[in-house]
N, C-alpha and C. Protein backbone atom coordinates (compact mmCIF):
# COMPACT_ATOMS: atom_id res chain seq x y z
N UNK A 1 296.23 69.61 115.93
CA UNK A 1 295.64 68.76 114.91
C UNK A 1 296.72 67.84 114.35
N UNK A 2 296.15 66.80 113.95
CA UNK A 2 297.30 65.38 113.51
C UNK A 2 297.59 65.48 112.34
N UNK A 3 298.68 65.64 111.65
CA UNK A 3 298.54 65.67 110.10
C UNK A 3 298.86 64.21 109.61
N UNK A 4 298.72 63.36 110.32
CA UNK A 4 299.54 62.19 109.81
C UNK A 4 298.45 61.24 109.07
N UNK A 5 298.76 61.42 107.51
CA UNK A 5 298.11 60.73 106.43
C UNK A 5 297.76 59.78 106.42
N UNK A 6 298.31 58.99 107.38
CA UNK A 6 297.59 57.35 107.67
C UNK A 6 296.32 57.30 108.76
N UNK A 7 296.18 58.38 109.62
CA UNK A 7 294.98 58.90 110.12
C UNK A 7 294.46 59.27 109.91
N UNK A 8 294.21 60.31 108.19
CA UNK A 8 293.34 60.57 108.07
C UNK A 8 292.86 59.56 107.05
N UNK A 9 293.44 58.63 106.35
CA UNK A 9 293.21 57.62 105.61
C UNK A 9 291.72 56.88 106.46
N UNK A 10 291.91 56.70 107.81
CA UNK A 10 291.52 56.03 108.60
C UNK A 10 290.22 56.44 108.81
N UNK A 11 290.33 57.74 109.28
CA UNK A 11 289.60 58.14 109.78
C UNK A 11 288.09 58.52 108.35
N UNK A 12 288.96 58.68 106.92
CA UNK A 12 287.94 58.52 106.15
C UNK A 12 287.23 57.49 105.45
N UNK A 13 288.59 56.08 105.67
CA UNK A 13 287.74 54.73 105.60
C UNK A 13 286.26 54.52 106.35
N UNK A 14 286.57 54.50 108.01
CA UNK A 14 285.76 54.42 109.15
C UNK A 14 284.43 55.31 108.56
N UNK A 15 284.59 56.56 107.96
CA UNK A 15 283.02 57.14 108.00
C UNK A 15 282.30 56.09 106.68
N UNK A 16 282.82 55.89 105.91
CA UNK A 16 282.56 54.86 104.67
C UNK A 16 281.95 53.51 104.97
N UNK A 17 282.47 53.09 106.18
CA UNK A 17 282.65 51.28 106.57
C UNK A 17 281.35 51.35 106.61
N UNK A 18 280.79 50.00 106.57
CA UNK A 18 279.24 49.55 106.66
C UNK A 18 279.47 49.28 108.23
N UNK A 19 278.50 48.38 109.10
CA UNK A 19 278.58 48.53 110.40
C UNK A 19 279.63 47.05 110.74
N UNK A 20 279.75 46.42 110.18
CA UNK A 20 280.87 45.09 109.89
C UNK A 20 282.59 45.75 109.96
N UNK A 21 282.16 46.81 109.01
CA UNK A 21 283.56 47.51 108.50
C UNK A 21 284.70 48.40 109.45
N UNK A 22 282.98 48.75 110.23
CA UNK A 22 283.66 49.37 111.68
C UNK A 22 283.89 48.58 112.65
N UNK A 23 283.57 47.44 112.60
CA UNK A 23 284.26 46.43 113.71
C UNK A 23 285.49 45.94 113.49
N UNK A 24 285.50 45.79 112.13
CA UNK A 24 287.28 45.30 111.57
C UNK A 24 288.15 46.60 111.59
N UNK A 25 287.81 48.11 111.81
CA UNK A 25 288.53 48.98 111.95
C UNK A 25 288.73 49.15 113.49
N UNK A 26 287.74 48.58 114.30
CA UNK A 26 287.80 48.72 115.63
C UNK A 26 289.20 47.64 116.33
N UNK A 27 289.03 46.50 115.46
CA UNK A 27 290.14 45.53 115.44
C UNK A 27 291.54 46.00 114.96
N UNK A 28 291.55 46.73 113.85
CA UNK A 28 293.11 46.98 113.54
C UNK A 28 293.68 48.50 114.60
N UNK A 29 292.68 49.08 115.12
CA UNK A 29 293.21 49.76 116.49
C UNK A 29 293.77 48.96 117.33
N UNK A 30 292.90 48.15 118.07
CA UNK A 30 293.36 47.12 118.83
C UNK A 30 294.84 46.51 118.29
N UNK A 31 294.92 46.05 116.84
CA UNK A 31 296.11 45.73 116.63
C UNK A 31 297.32 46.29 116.34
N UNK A 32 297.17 47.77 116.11
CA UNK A 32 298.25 49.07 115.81
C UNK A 32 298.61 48.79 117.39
N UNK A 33 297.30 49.03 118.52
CA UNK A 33 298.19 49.43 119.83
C UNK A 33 298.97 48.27 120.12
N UNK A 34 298.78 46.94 120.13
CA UNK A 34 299.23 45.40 120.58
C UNK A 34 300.67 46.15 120.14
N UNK A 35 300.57 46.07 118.50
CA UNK A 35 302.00 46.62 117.85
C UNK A 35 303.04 47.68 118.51
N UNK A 36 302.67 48.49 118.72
CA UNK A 36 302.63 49.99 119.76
C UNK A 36 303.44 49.75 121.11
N UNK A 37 302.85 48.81 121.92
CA UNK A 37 302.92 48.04 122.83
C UNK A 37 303.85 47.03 122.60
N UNK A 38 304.10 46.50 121.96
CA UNK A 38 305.27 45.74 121.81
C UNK A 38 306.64 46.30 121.36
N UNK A 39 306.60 47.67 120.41
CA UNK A 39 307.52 48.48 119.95
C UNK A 39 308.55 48.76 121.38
N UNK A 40 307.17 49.32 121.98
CA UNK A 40 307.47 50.22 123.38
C UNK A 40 308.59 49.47 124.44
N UNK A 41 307.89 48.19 124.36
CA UNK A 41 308.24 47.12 125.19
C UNK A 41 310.03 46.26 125.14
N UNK A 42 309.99 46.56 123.54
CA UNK A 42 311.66 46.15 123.30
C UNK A 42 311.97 47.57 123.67
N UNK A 43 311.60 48.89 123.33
CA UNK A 43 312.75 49.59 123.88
C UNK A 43 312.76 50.27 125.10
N UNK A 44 311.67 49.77 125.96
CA UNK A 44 312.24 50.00 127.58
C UNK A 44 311.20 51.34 127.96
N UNK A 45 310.12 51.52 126.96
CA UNK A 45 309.92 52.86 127.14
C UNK A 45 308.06 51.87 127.94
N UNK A 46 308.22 51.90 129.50
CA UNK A 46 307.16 51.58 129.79
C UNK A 46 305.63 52.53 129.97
N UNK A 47 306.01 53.59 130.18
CA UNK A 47 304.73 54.53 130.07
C UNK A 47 304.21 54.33 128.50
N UNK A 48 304.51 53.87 127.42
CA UNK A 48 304.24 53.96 126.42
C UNK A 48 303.68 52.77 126.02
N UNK A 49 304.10 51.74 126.74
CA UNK A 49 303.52 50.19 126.45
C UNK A 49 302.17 50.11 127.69
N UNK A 50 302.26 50.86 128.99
CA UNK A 50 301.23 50.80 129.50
C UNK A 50 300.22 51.93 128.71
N UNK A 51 300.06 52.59 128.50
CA UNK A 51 299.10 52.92 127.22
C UNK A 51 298.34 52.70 126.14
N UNK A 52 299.84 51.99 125.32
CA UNK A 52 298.66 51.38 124.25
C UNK A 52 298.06 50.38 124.68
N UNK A 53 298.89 49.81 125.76
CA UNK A 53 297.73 48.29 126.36
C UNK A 53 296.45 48.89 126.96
N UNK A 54 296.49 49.94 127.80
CA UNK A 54 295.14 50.35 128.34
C UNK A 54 294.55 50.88 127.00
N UNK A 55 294.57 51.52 126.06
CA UNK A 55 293.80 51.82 124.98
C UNK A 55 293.56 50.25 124.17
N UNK A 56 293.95 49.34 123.92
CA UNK A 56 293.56 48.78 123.89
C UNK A 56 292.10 48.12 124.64
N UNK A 57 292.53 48.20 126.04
CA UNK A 57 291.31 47.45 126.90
C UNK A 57 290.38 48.60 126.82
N UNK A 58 290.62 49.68 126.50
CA UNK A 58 289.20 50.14 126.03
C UNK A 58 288.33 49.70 125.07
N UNK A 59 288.83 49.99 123.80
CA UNK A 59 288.56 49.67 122.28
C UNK A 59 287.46 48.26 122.73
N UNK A 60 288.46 47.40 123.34
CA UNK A 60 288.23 45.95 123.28
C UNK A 60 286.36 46.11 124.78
N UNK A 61 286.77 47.10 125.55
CA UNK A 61 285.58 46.88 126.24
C UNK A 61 284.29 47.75 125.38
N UNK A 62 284.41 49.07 124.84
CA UNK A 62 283.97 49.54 123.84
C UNK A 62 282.85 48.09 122.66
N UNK A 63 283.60 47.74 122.65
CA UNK A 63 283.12 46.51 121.76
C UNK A 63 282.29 45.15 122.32
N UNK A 64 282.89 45.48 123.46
CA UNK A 64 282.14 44.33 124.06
C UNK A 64 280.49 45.01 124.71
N UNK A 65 280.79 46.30 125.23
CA UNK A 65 279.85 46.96 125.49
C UNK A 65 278.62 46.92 124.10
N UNK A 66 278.66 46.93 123.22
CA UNK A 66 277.64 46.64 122.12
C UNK A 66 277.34 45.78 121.16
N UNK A 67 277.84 44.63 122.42
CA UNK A 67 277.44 43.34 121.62
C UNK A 67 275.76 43.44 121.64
N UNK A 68 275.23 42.79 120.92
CA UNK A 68 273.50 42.78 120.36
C UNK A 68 273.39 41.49 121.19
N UNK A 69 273.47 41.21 122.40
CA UNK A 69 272.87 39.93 123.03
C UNK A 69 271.71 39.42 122.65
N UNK A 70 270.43 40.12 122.25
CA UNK A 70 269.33 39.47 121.71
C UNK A 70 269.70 38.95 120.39
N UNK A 71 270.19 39.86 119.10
CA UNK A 71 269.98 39.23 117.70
C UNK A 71 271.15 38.73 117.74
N UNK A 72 272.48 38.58 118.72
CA UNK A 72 273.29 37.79 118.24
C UNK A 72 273.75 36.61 118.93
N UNK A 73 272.89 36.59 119.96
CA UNK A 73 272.36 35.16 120.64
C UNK A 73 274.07 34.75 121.09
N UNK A 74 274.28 33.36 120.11
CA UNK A 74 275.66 32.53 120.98
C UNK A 74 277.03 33.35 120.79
N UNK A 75 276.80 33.64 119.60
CA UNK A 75 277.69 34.11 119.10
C UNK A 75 278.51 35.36 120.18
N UNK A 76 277.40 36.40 120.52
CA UNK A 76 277.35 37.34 120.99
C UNK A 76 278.16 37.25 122.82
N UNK A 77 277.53 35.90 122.96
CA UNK A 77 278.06 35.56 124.37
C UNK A 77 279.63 34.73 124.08
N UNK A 78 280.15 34.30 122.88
CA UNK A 78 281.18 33.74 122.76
C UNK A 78 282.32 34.94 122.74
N UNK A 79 281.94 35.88 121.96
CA UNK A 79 282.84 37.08 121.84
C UNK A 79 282.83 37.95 122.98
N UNK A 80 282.01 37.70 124.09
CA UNK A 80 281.97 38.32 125.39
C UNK A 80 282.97 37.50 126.24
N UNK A 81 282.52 36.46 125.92
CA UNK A 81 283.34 35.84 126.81
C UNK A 81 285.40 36.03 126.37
N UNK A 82 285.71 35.70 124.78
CA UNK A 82 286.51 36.51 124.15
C UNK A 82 287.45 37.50 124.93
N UNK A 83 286.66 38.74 124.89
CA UNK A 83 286.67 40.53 125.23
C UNK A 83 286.82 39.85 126.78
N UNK A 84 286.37 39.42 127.41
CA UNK A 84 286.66 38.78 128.93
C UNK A 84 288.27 38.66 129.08
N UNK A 85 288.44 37.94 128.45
CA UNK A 85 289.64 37.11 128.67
C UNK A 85 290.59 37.55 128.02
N UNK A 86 290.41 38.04 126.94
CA UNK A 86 291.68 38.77 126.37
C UNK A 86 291.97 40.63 127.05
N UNK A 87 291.16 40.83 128.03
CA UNK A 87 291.59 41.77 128.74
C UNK A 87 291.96 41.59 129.55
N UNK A 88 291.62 40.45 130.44
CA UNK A 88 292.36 39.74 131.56
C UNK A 88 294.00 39.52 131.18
N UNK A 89 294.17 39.08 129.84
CA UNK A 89 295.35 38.89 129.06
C UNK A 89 296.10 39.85 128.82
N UNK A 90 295.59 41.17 128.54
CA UNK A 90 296.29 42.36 128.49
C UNK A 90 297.03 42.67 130.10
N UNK A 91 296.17 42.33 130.65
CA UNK A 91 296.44 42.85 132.38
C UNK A 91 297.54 42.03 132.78
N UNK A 92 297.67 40.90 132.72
CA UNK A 92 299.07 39.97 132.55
C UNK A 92 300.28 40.23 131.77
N UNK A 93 300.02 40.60 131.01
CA UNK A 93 300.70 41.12 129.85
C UNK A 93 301.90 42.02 130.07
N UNK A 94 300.80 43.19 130.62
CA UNK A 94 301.30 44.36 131.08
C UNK A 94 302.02 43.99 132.59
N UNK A 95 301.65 43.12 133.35
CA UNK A 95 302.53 42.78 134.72
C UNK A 95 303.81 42.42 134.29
N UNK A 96 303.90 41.03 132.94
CA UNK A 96 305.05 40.63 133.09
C UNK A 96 305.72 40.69 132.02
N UNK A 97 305.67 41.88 131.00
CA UNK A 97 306.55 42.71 130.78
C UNK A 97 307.08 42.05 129.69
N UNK A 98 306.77 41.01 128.66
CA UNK A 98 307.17 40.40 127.89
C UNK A 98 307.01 40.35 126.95
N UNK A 99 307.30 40.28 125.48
CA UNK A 99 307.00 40.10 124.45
C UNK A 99 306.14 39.09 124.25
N UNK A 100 306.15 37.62 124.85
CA UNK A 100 304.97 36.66 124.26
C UNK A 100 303.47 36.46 124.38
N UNK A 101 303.53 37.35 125.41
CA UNK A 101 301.76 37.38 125.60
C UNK A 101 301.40 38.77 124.93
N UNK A 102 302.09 39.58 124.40
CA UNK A 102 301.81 40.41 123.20
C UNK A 102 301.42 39.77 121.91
N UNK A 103 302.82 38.90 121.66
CA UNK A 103 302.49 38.42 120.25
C UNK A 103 301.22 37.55 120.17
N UNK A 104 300.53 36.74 121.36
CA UNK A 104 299.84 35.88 121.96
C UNK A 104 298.66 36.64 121.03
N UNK A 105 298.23 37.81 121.83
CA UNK A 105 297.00 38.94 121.65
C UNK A 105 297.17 39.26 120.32
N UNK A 106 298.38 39.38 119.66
CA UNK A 106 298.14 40.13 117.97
C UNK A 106 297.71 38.78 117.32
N UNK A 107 298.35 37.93 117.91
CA UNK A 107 297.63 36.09 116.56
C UNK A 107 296.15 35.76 116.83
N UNK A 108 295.85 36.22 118.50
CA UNK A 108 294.14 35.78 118.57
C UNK A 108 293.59 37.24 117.61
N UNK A 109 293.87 38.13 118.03
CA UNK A 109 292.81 39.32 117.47
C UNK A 109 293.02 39.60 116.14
N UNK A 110 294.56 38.94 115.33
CA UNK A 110 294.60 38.82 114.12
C UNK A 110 293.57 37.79 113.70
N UNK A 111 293.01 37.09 113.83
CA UNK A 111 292.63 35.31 113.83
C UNK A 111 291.04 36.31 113.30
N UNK A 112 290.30 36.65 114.65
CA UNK A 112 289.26 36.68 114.58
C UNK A 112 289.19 38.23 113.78
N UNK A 113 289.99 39.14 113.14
CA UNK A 113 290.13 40.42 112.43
C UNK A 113 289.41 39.68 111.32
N UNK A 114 290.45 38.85 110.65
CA UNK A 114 290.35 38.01 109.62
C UNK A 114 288.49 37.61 109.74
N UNK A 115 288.28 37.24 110.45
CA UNK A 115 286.47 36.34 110.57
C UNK A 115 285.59 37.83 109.90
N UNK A 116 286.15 38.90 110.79
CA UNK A 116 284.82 39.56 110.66
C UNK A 116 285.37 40.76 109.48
N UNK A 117 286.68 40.53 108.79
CA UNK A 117 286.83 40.87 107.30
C UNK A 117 286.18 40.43 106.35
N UNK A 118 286.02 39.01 106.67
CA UNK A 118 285.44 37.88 105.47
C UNK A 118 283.98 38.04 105.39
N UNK A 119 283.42 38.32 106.66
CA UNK A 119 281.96 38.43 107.31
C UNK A 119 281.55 39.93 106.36
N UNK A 120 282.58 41.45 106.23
CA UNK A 120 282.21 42.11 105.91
C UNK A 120 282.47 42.27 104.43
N UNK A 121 283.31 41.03 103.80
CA UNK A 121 283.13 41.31 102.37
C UNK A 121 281.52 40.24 101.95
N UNK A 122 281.83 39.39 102.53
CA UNK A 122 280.17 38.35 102.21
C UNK A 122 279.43 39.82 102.22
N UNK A 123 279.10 40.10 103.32
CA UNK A 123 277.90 41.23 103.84
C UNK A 123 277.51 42.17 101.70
N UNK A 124 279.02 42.55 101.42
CA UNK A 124 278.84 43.64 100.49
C UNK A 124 278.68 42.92 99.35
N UNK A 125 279.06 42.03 99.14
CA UNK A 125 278.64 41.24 97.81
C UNK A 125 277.36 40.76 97.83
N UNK A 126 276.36 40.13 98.69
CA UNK A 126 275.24 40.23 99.32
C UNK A 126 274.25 41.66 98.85
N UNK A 127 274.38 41.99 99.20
CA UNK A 127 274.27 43.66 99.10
C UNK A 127 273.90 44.26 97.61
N UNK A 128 275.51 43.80 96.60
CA UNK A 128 275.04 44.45 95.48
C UNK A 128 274.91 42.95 94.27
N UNK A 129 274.27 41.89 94.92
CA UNK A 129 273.28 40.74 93.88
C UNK A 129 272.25 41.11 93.74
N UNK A 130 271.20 40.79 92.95
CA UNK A 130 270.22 40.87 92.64
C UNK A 130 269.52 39.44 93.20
N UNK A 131 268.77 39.17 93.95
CA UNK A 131 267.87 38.49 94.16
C UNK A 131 267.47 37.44 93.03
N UNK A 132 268.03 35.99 92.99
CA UNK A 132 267.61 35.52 92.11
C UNK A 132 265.89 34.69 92.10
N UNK A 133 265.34 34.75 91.10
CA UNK A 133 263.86 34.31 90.74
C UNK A 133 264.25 32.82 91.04
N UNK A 134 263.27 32.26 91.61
CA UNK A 134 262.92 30.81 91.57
C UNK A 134 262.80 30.14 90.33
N UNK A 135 263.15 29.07 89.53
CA UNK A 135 262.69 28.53 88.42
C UNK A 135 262.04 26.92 88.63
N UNK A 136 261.15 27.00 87.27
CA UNK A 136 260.90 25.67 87.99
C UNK A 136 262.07 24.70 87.06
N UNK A 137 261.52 23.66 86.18
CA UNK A 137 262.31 22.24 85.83
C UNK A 137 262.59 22.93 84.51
N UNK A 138 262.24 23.35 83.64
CA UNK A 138 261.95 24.00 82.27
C UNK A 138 263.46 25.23 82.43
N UNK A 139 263.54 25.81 83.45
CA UNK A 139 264.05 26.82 83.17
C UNK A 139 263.80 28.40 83.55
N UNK A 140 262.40 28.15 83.51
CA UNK A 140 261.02 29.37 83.56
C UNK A 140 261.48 29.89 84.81
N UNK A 141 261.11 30.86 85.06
CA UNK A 141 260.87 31.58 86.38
C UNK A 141 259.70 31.22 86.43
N UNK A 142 259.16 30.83 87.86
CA UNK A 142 257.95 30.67 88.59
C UNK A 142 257.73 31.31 89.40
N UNK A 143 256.32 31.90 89.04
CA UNK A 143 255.69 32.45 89.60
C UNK A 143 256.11 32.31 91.37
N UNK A 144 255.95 33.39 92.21
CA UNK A 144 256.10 33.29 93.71
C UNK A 144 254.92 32.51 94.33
N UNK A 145 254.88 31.96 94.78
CA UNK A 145 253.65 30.72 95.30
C UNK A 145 252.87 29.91 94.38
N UNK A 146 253.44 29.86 93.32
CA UNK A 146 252.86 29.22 92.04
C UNK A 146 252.99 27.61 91.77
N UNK A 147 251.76 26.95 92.17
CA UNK A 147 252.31 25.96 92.19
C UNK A 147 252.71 24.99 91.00
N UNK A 148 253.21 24.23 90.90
CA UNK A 148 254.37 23.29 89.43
C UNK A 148 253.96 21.77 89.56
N UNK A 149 253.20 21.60 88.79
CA UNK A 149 252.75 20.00 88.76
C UNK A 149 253.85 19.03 88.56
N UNK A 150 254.76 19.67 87.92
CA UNK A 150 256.12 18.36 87.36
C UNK A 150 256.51 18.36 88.54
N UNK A 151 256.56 18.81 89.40
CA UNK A 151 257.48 18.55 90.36
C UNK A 151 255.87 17.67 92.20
N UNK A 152 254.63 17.48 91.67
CA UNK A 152 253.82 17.36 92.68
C UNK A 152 254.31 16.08 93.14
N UNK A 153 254.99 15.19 92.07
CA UNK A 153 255.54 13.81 93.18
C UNK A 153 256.90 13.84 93.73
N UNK A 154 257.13 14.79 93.86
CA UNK A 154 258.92 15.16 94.33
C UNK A 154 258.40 15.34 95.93
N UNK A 155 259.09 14.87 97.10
CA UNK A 155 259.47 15.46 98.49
C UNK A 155 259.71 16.75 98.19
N UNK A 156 259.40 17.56 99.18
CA UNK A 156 259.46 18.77 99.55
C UNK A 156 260.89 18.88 100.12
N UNK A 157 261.45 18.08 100.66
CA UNK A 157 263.23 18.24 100.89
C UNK A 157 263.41 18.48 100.23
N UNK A 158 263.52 17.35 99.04
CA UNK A 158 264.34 17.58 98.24
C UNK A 158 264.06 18.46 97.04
N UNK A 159 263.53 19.55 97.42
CA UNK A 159 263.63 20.67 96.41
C UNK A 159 264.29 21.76 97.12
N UNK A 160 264.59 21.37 98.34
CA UNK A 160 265.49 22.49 99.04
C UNK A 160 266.60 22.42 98.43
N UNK A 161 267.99 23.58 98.29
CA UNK A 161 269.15 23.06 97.84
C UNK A 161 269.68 24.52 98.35
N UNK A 162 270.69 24.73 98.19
CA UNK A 162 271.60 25.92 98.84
C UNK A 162 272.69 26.09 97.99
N UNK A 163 273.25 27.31 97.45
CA UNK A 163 274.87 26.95 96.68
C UNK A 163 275.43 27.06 97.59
């Protein structure tokens, strides 16, 4: 058994995370091993850098394996394509033995960590708003399908608005 406090930190964040939360924890694996892998790599110790790179290309196929192709449409095929290529990148990586296509992999998967951090704090603030009421010109809350005469010569655009 592991006693090491930053694993179990981890490991009790991860049961907590919303399903966003576990993708950005799925990412800072990916980025401990890159790290791992590069440690390994200045000091010569290659069984140790071919490891965390193959745990990496798991994690990273892991993830690609449950992309939602239906509800996440382009997106879904952009980050496939992504997980494509940055394992192809690991596999290079690991041939030629270098520090820059390491650091290469920690700035892309740092890059996009960052997207789906931001993605999972929106998600939770989302979450705990309250739904705001429609109002009409006055101030009032209006009624849900209620229709508002002050407003019957206004375009229908332009009552759309977004913050």
């Amino acid at each position: 058994m592991n006693n090491d406090p930053s694993l179990s930190y981890q490991h009790a964040a991860a049961r907590g995370a919303s399903p966003v939360g576990e993708i950005v924890a799925l990412y800072d694996t990916i980025l401990r091993d890159f790290g791992r892998a590069l440690v390994a790599l200045q000091a010569g110790d290659i069984e140790a850098r071919v490891f965390e790179l193959n745990h990496a290309i798991v994690v990273i196929g892991y993830l690609q394996y449950v992309l939602d192709h239906e509800r996440g449409a382009e997106p879904a095929k952009h980050l496939a394509q992504f997980y494509s290529l940055t394992r192809q990148m690991i596999v290079q990586a690991n041939i030629r033995a270098t520090p820059e296509p390491i650091q290469e992999l920690i700035e892309l998967y740092s890059g996009v960590r960052q997207a789906w951090h931001q993605a999972d704090l929106q998600t939770r603030v989302e979450q705990t708003q309250p739904p705001v009421p429609a109002t009409d010109r006055t101030g009032d809350a209006a009624a849900p399908g209620a229709a508002n005469p002050a407003n019957d010569d206004v375009e229908t655009s332009q009552l759309q608005w977004s913050a």
